[in-house]
C-alpha atoms as a PDB file:
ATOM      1  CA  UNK A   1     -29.812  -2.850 -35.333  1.00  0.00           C
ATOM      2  CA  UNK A   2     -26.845  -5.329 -36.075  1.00  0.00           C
ATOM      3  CA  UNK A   3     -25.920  -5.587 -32.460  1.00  0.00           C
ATOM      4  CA  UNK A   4     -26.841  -5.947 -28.693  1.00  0.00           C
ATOM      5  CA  UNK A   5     -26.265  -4.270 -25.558  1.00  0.00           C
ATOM      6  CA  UNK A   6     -24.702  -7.722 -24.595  1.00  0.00           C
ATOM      7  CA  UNK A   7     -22.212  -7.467 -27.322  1.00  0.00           C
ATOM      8  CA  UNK A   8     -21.510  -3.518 -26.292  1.00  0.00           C
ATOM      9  CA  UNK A   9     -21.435  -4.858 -22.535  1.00  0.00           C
ATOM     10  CA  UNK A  10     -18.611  -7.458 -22.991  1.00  0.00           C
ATOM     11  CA  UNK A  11     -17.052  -4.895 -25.467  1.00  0.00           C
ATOM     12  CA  UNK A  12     -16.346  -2.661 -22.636  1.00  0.00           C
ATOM     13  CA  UNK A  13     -15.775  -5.201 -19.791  1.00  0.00           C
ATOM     14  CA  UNK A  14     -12.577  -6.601 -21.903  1.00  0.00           C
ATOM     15  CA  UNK A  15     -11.561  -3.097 -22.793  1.00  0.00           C
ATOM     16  CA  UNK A  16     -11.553  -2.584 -19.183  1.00  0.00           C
ATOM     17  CA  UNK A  17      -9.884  -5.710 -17.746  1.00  0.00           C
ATOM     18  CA  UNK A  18      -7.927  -6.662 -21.558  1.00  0.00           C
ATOM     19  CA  UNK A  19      -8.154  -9.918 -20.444  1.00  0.00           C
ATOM     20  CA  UNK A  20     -11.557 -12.130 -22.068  1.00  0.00           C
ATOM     21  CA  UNK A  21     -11.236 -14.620 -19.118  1.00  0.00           C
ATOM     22  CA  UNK A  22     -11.456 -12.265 -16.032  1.00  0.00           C
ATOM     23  CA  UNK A  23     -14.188 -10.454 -18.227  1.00  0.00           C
ATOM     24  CA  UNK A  24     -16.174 -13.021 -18.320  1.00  0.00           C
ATOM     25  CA  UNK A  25     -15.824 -13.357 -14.450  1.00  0.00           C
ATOM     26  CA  UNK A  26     -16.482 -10.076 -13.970  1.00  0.00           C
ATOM     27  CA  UNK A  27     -20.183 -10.644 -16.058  1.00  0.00           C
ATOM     28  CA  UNK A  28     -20.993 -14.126 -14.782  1.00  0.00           C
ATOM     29  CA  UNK A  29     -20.141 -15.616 -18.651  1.00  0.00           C
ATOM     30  CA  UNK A  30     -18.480 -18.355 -19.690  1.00  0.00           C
ATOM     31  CA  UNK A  31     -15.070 -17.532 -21.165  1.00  0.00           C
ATOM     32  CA  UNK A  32     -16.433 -19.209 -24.362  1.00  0.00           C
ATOM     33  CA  UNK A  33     -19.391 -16.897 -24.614  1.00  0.00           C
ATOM     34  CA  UNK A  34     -17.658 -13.829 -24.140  1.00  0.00           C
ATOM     35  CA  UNK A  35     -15.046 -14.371 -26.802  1.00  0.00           C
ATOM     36  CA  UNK A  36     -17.580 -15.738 -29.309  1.00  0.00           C
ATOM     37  CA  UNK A  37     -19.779 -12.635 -28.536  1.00  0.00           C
ATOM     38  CA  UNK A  38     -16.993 -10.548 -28.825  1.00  0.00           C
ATOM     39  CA  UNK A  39     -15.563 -11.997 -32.127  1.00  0.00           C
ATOM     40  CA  UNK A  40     -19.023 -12.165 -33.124  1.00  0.00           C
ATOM     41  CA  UNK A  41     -19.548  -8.223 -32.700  1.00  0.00           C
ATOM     42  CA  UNK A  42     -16.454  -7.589 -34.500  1.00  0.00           C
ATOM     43  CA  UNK A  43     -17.383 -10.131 -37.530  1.00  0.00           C
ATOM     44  CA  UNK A  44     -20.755  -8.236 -37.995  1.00  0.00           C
ATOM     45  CA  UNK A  45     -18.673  -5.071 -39.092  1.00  0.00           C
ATOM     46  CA  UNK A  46     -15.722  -6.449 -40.653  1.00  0.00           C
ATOM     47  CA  UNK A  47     -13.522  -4.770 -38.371  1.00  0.00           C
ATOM     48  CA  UNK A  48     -10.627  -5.325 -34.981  1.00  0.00           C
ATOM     49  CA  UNK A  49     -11.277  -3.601 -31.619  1.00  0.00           C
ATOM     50  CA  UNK A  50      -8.352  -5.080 -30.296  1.00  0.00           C
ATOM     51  CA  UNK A  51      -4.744  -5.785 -30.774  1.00  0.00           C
ATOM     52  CA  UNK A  52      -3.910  -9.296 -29.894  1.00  0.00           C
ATOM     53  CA  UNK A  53      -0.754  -9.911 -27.668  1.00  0.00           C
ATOM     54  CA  UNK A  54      -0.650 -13.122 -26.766  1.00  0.00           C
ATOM     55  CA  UNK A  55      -3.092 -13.962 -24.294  1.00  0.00           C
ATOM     56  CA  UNK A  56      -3.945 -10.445 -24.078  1.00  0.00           C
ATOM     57  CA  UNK A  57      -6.379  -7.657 -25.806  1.00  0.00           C
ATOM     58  CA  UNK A  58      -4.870  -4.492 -26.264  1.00  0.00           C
ATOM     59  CA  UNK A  59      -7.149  -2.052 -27.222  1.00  0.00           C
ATOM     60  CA  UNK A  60      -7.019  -0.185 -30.421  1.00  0.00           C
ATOM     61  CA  UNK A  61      -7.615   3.131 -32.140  1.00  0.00           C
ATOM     62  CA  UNK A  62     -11.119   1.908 -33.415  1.00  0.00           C
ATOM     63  CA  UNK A  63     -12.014   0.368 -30.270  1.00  0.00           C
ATOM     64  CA  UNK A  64     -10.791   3.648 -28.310  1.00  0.00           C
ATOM     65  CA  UNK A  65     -12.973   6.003 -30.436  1.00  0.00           C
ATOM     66  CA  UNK A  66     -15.953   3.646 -30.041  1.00  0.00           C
ATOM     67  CA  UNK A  67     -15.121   3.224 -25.881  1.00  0.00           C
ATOM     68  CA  UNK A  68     -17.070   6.274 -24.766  1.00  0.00           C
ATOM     69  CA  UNK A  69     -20.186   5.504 -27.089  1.00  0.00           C
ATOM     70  CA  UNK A  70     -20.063   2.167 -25.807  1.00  0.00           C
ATOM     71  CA  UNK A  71     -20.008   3.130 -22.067  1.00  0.00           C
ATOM     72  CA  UNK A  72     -23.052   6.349 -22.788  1.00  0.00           C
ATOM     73  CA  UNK A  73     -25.143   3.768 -24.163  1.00  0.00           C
ATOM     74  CA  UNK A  74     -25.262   1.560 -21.353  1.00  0.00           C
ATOM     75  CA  UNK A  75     -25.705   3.841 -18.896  1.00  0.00           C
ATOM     76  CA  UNK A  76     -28.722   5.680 -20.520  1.00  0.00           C
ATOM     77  CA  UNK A  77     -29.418   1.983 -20.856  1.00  0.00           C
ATOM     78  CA  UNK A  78     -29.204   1.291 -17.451  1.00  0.00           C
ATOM     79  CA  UNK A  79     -31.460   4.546 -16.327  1.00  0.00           C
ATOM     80  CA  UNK A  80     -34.461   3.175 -18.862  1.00  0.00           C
ATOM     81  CA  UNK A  81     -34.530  -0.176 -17.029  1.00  0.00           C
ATOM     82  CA  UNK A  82     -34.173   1.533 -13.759  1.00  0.00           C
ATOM     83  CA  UNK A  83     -37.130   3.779 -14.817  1.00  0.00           C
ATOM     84  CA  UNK A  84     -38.913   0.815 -16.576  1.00  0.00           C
ATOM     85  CA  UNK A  85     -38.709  -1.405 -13.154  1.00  0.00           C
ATOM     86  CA  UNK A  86     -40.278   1.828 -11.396  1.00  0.00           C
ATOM     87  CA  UNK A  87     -37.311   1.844  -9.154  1.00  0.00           C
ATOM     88  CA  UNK A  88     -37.089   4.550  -7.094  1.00  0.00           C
ATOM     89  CA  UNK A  89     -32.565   4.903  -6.810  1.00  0.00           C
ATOM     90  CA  UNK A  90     -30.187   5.825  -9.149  1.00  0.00           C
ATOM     91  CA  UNK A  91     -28.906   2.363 -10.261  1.00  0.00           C
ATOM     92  CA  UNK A  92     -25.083   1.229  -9.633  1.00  0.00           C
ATOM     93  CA  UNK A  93     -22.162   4.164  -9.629  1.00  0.00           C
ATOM     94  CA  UNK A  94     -18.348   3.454  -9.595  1.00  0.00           C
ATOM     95  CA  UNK A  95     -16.881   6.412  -7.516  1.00  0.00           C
ATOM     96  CA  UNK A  96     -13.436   7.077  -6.962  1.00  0.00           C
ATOM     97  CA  UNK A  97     -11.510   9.641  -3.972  1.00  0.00           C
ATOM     98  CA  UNK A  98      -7.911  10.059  -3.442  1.00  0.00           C
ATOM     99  CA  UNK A  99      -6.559   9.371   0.125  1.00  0.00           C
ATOM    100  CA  UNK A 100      -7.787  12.324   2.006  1.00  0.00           C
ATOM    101  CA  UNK A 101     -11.060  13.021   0.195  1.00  0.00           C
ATOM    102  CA  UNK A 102     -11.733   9.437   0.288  1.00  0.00           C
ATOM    103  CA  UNK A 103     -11.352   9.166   4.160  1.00  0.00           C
ATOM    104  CA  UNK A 104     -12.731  12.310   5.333  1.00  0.00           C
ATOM    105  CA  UNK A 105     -15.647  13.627   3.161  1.00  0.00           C
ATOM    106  CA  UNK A 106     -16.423  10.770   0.500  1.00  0.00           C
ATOM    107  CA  UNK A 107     -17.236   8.012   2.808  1.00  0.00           C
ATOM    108  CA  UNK A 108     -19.607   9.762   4.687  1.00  0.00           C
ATOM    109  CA  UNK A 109     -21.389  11.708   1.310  1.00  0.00           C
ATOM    110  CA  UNK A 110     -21.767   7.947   0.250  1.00  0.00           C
ATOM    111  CA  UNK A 111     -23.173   6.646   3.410  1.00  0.00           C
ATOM    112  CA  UNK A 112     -25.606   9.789   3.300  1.00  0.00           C
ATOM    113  CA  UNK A 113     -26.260   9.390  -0.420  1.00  0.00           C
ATOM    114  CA  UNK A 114     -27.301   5.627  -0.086  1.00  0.00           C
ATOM    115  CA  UNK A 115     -29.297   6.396   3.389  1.00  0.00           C
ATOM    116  CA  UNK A 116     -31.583   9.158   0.999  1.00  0.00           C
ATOM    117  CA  UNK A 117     -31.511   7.071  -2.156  1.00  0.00           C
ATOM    118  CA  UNK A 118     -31.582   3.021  -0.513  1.00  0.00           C
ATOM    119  CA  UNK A 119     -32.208   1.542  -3.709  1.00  0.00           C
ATOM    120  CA  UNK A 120     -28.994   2.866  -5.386  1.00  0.00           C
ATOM    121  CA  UNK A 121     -25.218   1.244  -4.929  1.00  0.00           C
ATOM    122  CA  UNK A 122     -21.967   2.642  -5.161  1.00  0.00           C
ATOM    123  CA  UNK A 123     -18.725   1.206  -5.151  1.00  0.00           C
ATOM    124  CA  UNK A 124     -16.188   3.927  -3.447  1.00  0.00           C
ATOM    125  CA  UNK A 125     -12.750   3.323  -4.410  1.00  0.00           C
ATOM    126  CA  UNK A 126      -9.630   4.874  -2.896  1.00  0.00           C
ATOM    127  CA  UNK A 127      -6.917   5.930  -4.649  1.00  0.00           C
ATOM    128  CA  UNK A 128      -3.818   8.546  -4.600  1.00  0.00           C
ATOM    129  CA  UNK A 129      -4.720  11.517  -7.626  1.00  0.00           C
ATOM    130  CA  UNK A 130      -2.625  10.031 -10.614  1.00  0.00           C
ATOM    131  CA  UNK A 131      -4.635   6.192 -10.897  1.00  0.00           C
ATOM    132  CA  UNK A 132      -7.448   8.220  -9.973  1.00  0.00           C
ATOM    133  CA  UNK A 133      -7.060  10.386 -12.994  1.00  0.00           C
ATOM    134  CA  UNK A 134      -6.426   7.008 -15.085  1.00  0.00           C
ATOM    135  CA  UNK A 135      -9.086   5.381 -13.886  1.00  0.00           C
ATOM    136  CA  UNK A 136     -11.831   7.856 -15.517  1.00  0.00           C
ATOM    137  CA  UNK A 137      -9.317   8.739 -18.482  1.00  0.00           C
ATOM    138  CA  UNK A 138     -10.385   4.853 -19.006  1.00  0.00           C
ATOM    139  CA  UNK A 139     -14.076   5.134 -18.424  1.00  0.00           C
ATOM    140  CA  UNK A 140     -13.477   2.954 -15.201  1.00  0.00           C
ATOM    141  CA  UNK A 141     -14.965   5.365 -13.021  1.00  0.00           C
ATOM    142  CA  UNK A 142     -17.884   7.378 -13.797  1.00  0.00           C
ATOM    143  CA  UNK A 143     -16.604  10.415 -10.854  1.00  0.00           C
ATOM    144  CA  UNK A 144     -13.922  11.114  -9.289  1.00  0.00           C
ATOM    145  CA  UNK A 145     -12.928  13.178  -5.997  1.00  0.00           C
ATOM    146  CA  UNK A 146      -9.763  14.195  -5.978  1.00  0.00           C
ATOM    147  CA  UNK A 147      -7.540  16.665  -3.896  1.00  0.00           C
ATOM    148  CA  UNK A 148      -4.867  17.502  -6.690  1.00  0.00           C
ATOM    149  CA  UNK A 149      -4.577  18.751  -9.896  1.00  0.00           C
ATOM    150  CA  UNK A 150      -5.803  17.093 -13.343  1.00  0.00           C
ATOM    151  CA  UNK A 151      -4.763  18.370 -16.903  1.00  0.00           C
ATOM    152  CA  UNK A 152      -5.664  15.793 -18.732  1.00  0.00           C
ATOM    153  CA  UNK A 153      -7.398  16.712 -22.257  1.00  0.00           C
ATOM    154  CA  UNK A 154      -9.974  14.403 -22.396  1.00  0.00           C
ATOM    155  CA  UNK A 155     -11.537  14.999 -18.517  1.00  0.00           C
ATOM    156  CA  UNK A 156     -13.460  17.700 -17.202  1.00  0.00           C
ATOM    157  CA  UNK A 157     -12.571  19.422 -13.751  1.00  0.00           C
ATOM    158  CA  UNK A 158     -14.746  21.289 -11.610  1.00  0.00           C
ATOM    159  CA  UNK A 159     -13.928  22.653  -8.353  1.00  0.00           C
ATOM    160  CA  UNK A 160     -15.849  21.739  -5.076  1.00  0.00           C
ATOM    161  CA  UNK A 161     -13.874  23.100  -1.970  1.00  0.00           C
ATOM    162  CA  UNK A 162     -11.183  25.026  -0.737  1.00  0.00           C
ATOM    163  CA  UNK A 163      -8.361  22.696   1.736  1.00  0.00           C
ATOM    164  CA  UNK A 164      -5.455  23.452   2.989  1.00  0.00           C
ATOM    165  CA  UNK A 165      -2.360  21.292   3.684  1.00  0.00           C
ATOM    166  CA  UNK A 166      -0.319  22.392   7.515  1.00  0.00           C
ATOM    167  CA  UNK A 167       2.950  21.333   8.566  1.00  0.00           C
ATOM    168  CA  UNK A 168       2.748  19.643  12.111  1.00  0.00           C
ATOM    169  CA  UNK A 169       4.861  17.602  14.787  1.00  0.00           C
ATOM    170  CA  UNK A 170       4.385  16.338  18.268  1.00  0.00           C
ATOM    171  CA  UNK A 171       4.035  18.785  20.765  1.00  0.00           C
ATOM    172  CA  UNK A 172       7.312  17.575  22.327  1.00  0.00           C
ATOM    173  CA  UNK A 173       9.070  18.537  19.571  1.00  0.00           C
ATOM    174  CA  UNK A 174      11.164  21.797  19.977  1.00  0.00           C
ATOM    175  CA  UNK A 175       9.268  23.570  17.080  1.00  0.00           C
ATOM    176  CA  UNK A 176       6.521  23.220  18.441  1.00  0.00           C
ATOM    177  CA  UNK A 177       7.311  26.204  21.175  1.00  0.00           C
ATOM    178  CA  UNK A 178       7.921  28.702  18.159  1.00  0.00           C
ATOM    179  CA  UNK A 179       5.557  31.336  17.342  1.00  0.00           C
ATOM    180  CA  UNK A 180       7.127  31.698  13.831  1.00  0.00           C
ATOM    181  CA  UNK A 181       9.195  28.819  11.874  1.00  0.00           C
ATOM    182  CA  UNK A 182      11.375  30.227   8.930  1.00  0.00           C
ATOM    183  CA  UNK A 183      12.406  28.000   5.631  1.00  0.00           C
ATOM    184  CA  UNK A 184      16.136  27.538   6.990  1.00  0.00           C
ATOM    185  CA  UNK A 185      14.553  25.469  10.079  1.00  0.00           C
ATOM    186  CA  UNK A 186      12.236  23.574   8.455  1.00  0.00           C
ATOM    187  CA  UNK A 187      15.113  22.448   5.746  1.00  0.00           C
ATOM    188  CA  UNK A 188      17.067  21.132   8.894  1.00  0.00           C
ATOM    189  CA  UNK A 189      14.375  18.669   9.774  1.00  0.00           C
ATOM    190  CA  UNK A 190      13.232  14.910   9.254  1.00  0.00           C
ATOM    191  CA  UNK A 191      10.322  14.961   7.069  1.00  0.00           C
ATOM    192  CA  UNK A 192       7.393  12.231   6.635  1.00  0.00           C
ATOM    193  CA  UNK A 193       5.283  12.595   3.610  1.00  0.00           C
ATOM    194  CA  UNK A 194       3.126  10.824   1.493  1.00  0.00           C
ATOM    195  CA  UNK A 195       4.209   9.370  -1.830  1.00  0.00           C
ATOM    196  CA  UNK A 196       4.801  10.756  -5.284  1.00  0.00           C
ATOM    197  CA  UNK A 197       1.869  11.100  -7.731  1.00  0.00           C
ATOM    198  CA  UNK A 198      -0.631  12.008  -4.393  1.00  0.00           C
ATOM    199  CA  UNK A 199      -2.292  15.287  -4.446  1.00  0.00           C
ATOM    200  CA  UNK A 200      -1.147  16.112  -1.225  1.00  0.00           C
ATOM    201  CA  UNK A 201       2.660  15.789  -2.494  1.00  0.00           C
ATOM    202  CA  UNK A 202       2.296  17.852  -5.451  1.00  0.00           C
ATOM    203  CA  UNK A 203       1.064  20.587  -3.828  1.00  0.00           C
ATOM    204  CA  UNK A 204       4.014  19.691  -0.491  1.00  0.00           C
ATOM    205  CA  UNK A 205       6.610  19.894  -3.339  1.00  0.00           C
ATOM    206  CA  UNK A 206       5.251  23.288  -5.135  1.00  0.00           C
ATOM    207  CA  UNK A 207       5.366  25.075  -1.911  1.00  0.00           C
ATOM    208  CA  UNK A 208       9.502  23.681  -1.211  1.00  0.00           C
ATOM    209  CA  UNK A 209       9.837  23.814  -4.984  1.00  0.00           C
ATOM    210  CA  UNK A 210      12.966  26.537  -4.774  1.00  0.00           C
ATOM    211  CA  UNK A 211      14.205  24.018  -2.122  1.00  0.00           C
ATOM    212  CA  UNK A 212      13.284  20.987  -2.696  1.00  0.00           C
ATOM    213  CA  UNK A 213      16.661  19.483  -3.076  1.00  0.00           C
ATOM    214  CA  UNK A 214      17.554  20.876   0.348  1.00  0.00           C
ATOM    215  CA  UNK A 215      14.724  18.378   2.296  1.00  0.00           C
ATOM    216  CA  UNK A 216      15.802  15.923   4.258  1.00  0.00           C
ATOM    217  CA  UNK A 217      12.716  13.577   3.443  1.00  0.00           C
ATOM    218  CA  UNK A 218      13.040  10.131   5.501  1.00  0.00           C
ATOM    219  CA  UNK A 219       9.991   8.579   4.883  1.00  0.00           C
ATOM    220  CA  UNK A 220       7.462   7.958   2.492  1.00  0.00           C
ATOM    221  CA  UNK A 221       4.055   6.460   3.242  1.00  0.00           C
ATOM    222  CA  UNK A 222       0.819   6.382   1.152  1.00  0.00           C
ATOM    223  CA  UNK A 223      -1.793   6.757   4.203  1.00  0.00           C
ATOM    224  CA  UNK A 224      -2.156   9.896   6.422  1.00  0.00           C
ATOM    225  CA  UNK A 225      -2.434   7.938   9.555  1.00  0.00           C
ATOM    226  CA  UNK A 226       0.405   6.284   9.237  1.00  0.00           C
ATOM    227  CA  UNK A 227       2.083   9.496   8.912  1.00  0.00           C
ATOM    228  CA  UNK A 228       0.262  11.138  11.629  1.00  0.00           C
ATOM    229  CA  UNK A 229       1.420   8.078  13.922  1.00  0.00           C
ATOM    230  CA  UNK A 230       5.114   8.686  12.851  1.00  0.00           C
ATOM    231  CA  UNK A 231       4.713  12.307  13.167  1.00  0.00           C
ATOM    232  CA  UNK A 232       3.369  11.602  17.030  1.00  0.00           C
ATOM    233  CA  UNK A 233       6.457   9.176  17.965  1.00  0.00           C
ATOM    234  CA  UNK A 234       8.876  11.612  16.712  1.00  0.00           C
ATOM    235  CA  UNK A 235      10.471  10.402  13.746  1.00  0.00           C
ATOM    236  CA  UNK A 236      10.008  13.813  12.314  1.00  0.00           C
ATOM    237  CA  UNK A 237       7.391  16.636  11.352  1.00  0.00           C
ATOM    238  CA  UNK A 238       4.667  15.844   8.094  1.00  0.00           C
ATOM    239  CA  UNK A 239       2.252  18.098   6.511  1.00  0.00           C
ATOM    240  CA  UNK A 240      -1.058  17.073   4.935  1.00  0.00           C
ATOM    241  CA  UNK A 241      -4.589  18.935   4.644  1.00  0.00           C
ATOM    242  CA  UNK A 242      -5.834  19.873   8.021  1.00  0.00           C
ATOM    243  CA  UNK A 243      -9.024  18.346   7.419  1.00  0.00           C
ATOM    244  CA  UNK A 244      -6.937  14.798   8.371  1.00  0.00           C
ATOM    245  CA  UNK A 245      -5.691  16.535  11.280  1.00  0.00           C
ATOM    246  CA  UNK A 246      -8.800  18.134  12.808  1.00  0.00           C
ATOM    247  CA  UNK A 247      -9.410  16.006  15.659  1.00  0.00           C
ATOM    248  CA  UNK A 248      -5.952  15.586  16.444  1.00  0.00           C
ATOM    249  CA  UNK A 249      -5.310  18.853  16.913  1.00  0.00           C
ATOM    250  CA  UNK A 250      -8.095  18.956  19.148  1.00  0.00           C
ATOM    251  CA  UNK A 251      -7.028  16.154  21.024  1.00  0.00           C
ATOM    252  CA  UNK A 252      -3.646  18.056  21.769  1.00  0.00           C
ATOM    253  CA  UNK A 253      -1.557  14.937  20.108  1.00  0.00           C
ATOM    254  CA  UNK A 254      -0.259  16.969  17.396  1.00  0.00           C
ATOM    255  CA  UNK A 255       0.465  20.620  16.878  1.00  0.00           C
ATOM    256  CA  UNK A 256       0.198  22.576  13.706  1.00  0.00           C
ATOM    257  CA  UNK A 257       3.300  24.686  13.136  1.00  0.00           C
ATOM    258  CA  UNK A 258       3.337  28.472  11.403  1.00  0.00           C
ATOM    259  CA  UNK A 259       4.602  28.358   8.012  1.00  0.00           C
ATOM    260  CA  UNK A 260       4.042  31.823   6.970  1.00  0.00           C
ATOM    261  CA  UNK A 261       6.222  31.642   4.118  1.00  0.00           C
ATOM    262  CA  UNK A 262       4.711  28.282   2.699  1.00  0.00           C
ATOM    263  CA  UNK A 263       1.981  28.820   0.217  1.00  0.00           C
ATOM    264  CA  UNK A 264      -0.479  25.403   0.941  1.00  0.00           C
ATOM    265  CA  UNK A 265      -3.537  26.559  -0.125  1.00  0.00           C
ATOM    266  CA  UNK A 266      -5.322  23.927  -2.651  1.00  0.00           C
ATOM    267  CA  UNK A 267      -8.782  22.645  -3.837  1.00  0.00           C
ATOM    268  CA  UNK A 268     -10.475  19.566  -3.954  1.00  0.00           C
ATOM    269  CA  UNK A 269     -12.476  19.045  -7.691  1.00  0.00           C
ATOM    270  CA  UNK A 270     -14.947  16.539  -9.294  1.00  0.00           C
ATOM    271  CA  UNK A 271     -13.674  14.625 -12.557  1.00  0.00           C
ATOM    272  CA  UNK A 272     -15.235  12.869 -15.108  1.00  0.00           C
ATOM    273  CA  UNK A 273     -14.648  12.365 -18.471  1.00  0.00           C
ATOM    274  CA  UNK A 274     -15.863  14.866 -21.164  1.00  0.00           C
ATOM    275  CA  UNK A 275     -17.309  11.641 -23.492  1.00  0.00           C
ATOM    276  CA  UNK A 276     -18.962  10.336 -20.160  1.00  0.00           C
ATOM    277  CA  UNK A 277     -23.171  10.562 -20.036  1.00  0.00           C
ATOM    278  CA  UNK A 278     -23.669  12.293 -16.260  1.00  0.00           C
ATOM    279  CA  UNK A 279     -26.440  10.171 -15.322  1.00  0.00           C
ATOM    280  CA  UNK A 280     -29.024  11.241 -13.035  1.00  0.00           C
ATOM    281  CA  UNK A 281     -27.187   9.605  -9.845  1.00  0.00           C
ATOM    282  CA  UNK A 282     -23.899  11.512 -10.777  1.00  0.00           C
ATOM    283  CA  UNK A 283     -25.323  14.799 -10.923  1.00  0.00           C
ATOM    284  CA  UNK A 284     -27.580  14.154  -7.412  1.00  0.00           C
ATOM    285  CA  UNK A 285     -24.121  12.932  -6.005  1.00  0.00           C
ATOM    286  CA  UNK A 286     -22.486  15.958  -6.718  1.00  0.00           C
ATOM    287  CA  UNK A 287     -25.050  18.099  -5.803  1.00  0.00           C
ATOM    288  CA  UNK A 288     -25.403  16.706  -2.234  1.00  0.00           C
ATOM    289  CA  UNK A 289     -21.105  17.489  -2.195  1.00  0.00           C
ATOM    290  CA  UNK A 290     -22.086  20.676  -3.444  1.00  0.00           C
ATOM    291  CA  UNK A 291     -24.781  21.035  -0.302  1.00  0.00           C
ATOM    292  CA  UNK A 292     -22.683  19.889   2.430  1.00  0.00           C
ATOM    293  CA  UNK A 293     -19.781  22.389   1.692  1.00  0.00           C
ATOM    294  CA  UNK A 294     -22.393  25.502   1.823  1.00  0.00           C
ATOM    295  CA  UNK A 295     -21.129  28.097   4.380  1.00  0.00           C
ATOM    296  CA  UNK A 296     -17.488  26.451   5.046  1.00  0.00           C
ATOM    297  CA  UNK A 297     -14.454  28.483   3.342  1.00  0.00           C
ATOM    298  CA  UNK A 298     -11.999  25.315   3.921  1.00  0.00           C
ATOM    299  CA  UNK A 299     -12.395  21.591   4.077  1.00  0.00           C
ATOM    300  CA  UNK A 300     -11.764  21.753   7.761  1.00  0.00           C
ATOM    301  CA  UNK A 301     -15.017  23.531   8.466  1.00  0.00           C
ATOM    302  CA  UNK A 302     -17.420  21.468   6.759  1.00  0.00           C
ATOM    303  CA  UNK A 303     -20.293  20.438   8.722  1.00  0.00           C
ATOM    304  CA  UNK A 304     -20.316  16.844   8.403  1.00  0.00           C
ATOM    305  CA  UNK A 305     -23.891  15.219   8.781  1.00  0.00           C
ATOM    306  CA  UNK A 306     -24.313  12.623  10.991  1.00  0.00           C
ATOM    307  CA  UNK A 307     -25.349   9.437  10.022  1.00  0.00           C
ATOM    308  CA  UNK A 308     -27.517   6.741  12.096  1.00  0.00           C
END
């Protein structure tokens, strides 16, 4: 064999990062190594896996169609040491949740996960459903969590739960009172919501979508607390999954509203992409997601464990 898992290892670190200097941080190499290894790798085939712009690596079409090989080799890789060092985990996983998944369910699946499997890692990362979707388009992550909808070509989708968004306010405000709140009164109000390209505002802006243009939208955060918090000192009324807003409404300090005519049903789904090897750690992760949800029709109702 012409090459090393080294050479395949800073192959898909600079694909990554396109940059060889911060890939070389990122594996504890020199910058001198890494771009000898990697021009080295590319010399031993007579072929470019990059585009060079300037200082930067741009990936090309070669180097794309080799990306996924590259990143199933390591991790089968990765299991055989794993197995060959009689370690008893799953080795390291790169996990990424949107907002409310990430918050909510993920953080506490990972903390169970690790507390069942202690010589495994994960690194959770939390972001809103588009970079999530980017992030294992680009073999970044090896799973994602997400709470909105994914059609891109090259990952696969599977559902996991059922969630719900709900409009709310403060239970001050004067809809509160109301048994039943038509469309004309909720296009008179002050909305908070969370940003573009977040699950939770796709499926806000498919429900208004005949009326969209008619919302009086006044601000825009990216975190559901901070919207809950605006929601509470009256700046307006917000709506996002009722899982965020569980012990809230309990607490009294916000009240859902009816909607009838709103449609906010959703789901959240597992990602990953269709090239990517599901390791053994992947496929226990997503079967303890699958276990926890047993029994609960909505997100809201999931029996979270506890965790000492």
């Amino acid at each position: 064999m012409k090459y090393t898992l080294r050479q395949v290892e800073i192959f898909v670190a600079i694909s990554r990062i396109e940059s060889v200097s911060r890939a070389a941080e990122a594996l504890s190499l020199s910058q001198s190594a890494t771009s000898t290894a990697l021009s080295e790798f590319e010399r031993q085939f007579d072929l470019q896996l990059f585009d060079r712009v300037g200082k930067t690596l741009r990936i090309n079409e070669t180097g794309r169609q080799l990306l996924p090989k590259a990143v199933d080799l390591l991790d089968r890789a990765n299991e055989i040491e794993n197995l060959l060092r009689g370690h008893a985990g799953f080795g390291y996983m790169k996990i990424g949740a949107t907002l409310t998944v990430g918050n909510y369910l993920a953080t506490i699946l990972v903390a169970k996960f690790l507390q069942e499997h202690p010589e495994s890692s994960i690194q959770l990362q939390v972001h809103n459903t588009s970079t999530v979707v980017q992030q294992i388009a680009n073999h970044e992550l090896d799973l994602g969590l997400i709470e909105g909808d994914c059609n891109h070509p090259d990952i696969e989708v599977q559902q996991w739960v059922a969630d719900e968004l709900v409009v709310f306010a403060s239970p001050n405000h004067p809809l509160a009172a109301l048994k039943k709140i038509t469309m004309e009164q909720l296009l008179q109000e002050q909305w908070i919501l969370r940003e573009k390209g977040s699950g939770t505002r796709a499926t806000f802006d498919r429900a208004f979508q005949n009326n969209h243009a008619k919302l009086h939208i006044r601000l825009e955060l990216e975190h559901t607390e901070a919207i809950k918090r605006a929601v509470e000192s009256g700046l307006g009324i917000g709506c996002i999954s009722r899982l965020a807003l569980k012990d809230a409404f309990r607490r009294g300090s916000l009240v859902p509203l009816a909607t009838p005519s709103l449609n906010l049903g959703r789901y959240f789904y597992f990602l990953w992409h269709k090239q990517k090897y599901q390791t053994t750690g992947m496929r226990e992760f997503i079967a303890l997601c699958k276990a926890m949800v047993i029994g609960a029709e909505r997100s809201d109702q999931v029996n979270l464990p506890e965790i000492p």
